[in-house]
Structures are given as structure tokens and as C-alpha cells.
C-alpha atoms as a PDB file:
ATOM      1  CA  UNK A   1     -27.200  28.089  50.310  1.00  0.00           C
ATOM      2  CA  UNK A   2     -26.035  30.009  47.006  1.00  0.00           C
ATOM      3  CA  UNK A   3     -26.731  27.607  44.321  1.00  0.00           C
ATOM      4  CA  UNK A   4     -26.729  29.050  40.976  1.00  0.00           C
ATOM      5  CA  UNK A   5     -30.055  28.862  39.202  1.00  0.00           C
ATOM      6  CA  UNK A   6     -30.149  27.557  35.727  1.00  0.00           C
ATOM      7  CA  UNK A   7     -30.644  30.749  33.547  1.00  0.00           C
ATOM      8  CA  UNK A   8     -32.119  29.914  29.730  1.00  0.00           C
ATOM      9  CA  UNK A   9     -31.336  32.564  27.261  1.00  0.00           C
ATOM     10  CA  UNK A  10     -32.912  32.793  24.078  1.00  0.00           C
ATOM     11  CA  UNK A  11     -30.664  32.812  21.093  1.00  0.00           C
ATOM     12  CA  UNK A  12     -32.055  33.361  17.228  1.00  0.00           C
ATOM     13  CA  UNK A  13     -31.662  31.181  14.662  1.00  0.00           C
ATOM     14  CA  UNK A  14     -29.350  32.018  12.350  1.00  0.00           C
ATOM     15  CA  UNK A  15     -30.539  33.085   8.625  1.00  0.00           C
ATOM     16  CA  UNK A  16     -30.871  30.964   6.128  1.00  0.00           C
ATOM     17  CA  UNK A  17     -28.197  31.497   3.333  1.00  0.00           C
ATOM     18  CA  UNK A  18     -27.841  29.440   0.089  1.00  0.00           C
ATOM     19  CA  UNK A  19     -25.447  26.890   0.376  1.00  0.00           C
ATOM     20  CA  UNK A  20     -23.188  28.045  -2.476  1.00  0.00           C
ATOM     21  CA  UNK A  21     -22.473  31.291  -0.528  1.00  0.00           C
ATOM     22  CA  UNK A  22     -20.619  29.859   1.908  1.00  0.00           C
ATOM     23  CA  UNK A  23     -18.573  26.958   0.180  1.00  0.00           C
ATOM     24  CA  UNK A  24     -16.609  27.754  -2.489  1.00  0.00           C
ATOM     25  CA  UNK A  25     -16.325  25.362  -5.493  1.00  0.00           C
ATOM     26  CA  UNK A  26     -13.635  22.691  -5.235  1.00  0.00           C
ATOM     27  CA  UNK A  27     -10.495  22.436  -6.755  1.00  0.00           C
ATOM     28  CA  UNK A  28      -8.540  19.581  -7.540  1.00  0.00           C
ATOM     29  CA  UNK A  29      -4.899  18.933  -5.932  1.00  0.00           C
ATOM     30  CA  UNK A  30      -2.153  19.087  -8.687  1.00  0.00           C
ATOM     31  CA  UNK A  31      -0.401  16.252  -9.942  1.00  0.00           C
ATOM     32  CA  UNK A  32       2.730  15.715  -7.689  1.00  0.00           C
ATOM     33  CA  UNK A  33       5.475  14.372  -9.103  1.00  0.00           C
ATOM     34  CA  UNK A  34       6.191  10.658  -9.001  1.00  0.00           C
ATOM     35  CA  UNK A  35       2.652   9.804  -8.583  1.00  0.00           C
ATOM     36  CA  UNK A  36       0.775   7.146  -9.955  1.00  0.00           C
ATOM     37  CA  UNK A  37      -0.656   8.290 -13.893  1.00  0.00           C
ATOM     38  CA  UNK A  38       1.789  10.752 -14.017  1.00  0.00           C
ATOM     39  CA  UNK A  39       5.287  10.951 -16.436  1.00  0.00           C
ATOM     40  CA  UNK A  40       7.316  10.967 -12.957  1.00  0.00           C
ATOM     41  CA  UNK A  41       5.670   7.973 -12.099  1.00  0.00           C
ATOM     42  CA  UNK A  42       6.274   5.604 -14.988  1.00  0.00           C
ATOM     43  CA  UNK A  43       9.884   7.111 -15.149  1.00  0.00           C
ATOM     44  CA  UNK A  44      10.334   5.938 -11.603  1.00  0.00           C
ATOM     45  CA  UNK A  45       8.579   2.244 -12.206  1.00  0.00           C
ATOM     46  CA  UNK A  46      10.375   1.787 -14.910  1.00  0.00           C
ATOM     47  CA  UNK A  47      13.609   2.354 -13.161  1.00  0.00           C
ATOM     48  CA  UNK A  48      12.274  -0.009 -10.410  1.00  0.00           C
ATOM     49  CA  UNK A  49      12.074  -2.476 -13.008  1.00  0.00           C
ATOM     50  CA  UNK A  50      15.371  -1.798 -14.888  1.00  0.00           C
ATOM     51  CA  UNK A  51      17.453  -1.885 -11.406  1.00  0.00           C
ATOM     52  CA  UNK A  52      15.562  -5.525 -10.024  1.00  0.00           C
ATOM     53  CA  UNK A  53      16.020  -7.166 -13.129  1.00  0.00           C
ATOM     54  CA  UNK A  54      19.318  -6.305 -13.487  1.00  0.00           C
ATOM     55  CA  UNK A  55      19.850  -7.301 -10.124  1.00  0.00           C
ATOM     56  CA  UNK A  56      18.369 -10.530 -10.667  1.00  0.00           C
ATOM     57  CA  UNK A  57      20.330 -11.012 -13.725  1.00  0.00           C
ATOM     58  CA  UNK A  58      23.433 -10.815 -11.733  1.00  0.00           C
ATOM     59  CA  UNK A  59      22.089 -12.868  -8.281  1.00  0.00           C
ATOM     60  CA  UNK A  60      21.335 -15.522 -10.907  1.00  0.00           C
ATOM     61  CA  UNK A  61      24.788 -15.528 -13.488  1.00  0.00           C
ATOM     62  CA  UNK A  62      26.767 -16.414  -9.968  1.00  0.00           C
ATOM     63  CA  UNK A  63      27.605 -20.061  -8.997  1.00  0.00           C
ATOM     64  CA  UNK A  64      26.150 -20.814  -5.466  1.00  0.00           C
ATOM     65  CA  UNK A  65      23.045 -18.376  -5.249  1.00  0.00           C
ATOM     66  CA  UNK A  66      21.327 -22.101  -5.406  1.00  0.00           C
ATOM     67  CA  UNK A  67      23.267 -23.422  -2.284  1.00  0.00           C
ATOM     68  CA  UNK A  68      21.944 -20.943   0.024  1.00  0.00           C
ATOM     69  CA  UNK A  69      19.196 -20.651   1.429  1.00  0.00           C
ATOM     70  CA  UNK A  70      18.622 -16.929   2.020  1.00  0.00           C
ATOM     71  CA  UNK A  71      19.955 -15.726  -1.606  1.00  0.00           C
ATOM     72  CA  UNK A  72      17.749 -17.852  -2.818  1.00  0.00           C
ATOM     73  CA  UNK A  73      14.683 -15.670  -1.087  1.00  0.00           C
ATOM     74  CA  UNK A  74      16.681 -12.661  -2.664  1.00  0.00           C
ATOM     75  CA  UNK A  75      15.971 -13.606  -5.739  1.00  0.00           C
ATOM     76  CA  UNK A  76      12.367 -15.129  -5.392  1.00  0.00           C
ATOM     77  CA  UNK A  77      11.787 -11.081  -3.713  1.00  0.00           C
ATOM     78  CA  UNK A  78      13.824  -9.671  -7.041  1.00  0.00           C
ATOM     79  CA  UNK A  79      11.369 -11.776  -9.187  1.00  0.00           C
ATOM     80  CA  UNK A  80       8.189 -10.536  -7.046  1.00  0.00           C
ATOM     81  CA  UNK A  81       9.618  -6.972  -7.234  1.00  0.00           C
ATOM     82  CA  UNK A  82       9.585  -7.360 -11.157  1.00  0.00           C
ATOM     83  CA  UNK A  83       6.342  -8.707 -11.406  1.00  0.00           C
ATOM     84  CA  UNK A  84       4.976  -5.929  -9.037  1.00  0.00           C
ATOM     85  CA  UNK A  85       5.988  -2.937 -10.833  1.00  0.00           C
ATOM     86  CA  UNK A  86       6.314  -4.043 -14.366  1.00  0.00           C
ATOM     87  CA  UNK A  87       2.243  -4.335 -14.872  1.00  0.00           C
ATOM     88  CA  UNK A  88       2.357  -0.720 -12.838  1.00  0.00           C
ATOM     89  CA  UNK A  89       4.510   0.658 -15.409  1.00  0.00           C
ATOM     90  CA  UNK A  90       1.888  -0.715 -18.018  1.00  0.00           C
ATOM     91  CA  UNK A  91      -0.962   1.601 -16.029  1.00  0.00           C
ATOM     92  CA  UNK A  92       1.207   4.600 -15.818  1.00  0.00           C
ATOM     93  CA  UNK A  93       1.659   3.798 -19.855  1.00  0.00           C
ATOM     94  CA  UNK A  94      -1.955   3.463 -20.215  1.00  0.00           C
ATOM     95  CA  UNK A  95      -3.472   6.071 -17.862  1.00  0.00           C
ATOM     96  CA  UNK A  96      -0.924   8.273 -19.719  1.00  0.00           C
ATOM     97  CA  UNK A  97      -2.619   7.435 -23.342  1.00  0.00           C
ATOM     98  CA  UNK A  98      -6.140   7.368 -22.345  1.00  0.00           C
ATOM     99  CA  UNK A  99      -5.506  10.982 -20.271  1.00  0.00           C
ATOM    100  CA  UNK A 100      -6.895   9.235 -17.017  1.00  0.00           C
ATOM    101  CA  UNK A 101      -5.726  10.234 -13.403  1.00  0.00           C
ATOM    102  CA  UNK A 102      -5.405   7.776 -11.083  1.00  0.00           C
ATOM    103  CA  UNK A 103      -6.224   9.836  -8.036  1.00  0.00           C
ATOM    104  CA  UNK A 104      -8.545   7.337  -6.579  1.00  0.00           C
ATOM    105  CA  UNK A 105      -7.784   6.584  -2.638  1.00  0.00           C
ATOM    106  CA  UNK A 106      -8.413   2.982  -2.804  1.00  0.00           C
ATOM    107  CA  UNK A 107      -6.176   2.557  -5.854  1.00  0.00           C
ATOM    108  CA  UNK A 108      -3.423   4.278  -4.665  1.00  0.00           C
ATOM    109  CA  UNK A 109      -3.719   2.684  -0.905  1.00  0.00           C
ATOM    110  CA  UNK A 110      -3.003  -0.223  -2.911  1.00  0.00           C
ATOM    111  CA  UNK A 111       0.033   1.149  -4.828  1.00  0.00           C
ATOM    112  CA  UNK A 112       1.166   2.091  -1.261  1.00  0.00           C
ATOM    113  CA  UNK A 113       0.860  -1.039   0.606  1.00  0.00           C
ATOM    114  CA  UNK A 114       2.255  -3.067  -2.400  1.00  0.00           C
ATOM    115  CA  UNK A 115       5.220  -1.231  -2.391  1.00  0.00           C
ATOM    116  CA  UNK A 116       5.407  -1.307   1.318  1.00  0.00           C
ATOM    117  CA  UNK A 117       5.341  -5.162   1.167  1.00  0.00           C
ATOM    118  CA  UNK A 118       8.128  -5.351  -1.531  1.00  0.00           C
ATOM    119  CA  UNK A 119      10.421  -2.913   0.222  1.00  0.00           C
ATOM    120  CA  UNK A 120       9.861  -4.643   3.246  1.00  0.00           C
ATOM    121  CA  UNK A 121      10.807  -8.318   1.900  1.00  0.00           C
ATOM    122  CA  UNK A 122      13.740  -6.637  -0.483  1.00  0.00           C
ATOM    123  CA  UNK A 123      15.232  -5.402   2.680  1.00  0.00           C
ATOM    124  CA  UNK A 124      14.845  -8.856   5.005  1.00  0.00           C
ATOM    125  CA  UNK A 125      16.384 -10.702   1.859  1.00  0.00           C
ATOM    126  CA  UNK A 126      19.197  -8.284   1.456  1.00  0.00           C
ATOM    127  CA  UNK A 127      19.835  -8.074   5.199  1.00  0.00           C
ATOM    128  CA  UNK A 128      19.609 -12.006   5.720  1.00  0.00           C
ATOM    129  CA  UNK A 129      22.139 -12.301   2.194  1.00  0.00           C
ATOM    130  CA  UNK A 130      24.294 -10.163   3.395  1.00  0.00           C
ATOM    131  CA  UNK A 131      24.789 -10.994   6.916  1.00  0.00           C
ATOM    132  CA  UNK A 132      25.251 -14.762   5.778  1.00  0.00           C
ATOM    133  CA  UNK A 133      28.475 -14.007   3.319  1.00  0.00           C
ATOM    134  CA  UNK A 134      29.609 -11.195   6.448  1.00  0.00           C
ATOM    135  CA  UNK A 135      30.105 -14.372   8.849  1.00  0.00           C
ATOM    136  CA  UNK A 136      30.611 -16.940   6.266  1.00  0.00           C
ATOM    137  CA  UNK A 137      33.821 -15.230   4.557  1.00  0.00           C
ATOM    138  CA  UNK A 138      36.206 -17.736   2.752  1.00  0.00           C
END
């Protein structure tokens, strides 16, 4: 039959080369704007901050926000909101003074799935406040 034969070719090593040759140095991503430690990013918690507490200060003035049930979850998520990114505008604040980055991947994960969470429950409470004065109209 015509089976190939297994054929072994020789092939050199390559040279050795220093290490440094053939990475170069790293550099460090800029700052993009918004993010965490950065002047965009205390200027956008604090607005987070400003806007939910002056939300909440309006959900509370009204009448009835204690009679139901899911305006009352708006504003427990309006409270949460505040106390999520208030102390996050304090570490903008302070990473600002101290000249710090917060670049770390863990820390900012964090940032990320916080906010997630928040947005997420803002949005449910909104949705289920909103739907119940939509079909409860006087």
C-alpha cells in the first residue's frame, strides 16, 4: 500500500536574545475620562449624588409615597443610591489630593458591579412606581 512514512526533520534552535530586545518597556493607558480618581469622575459622582437626593427629597415631600408599596422601594433604592456614591465621591476627592490612580482591576470591578446593582434596582423601582400610578389613575 502507499502509506506515508513519518519523515523527522531537524530544525535549530533559535538564538538566544536578551529579553529586553524583544519587549519593549510598558506604558501605562491614559486616564479616560469619567473614570474612577480622575476630575471626570468625581464630577460625575457628585452629580449622581446631587440628582438621587434631590429625587428623594421630592419622593419623600409628597403625601402617599408611604401608602404604596412600590414607591416606597423607590425611595429605600434613592437612599441606597446616595449612600453608594456619596463615599465614592469622597475617594475620587481623596485619590485626587493624595495624586493616587485608582487603576486597580479589582477596585474598579467593584465600582462596576456596584453601579450595575444600583442601576439595576433604580430601574425595577421606577418601572414598578410608575406602572402602579399608569393603571391606578384617579
Amino acid at each position: 500500500m502507499f502509506s506515508s512514512r513519518p519523515a523527522v526533520h531537524p530544525v535549530e534552535a533559535p538564538p538566544l536574545t536578551d529579553a529586553t530586545e524583544n519587549h519593549p518597556p510598558r506604558v501605562r493607558m491614559k486616564d479616560i475620562q469619567g473614570m474612577p480618581g480622575t476630575c471626570g469622575g468625581l464630577a460625575l459622582r457628585v452629580f449622581q449624588f446631587v440628582f438621587a437626593a434631590a429625587a428623594l427629597g421630592v419622593m419623600a415631600s409628597t403625601s402617599d409615597f408611604t401608602s404604596v408599596t412600590s414607591f416606597r422601594y423607590l425611595v429605600a433604592v434613592t437612599i441606597l443610591q446616595c449612600l453608594w456614591s456619596l463615599p465614592l465621591a469622597f475617594l475620587d476627592v481623596y485619590a485626587l489630593l493624595v495624586k493616587r490612580s485608582l487603576r486597580n482591576p479589582r477596585l474598579n470591578f467593584l465600582f462596576a458591579v456596584g453601579d450595575g446593582m444600583t442601576s439595576t434596582l433604580t430601574f425595577a423601582a421606577a418601572c414598578a412606581s410608575g406602572g402602579y400610578h399608569r393603571f391606578n389613575w384617579q
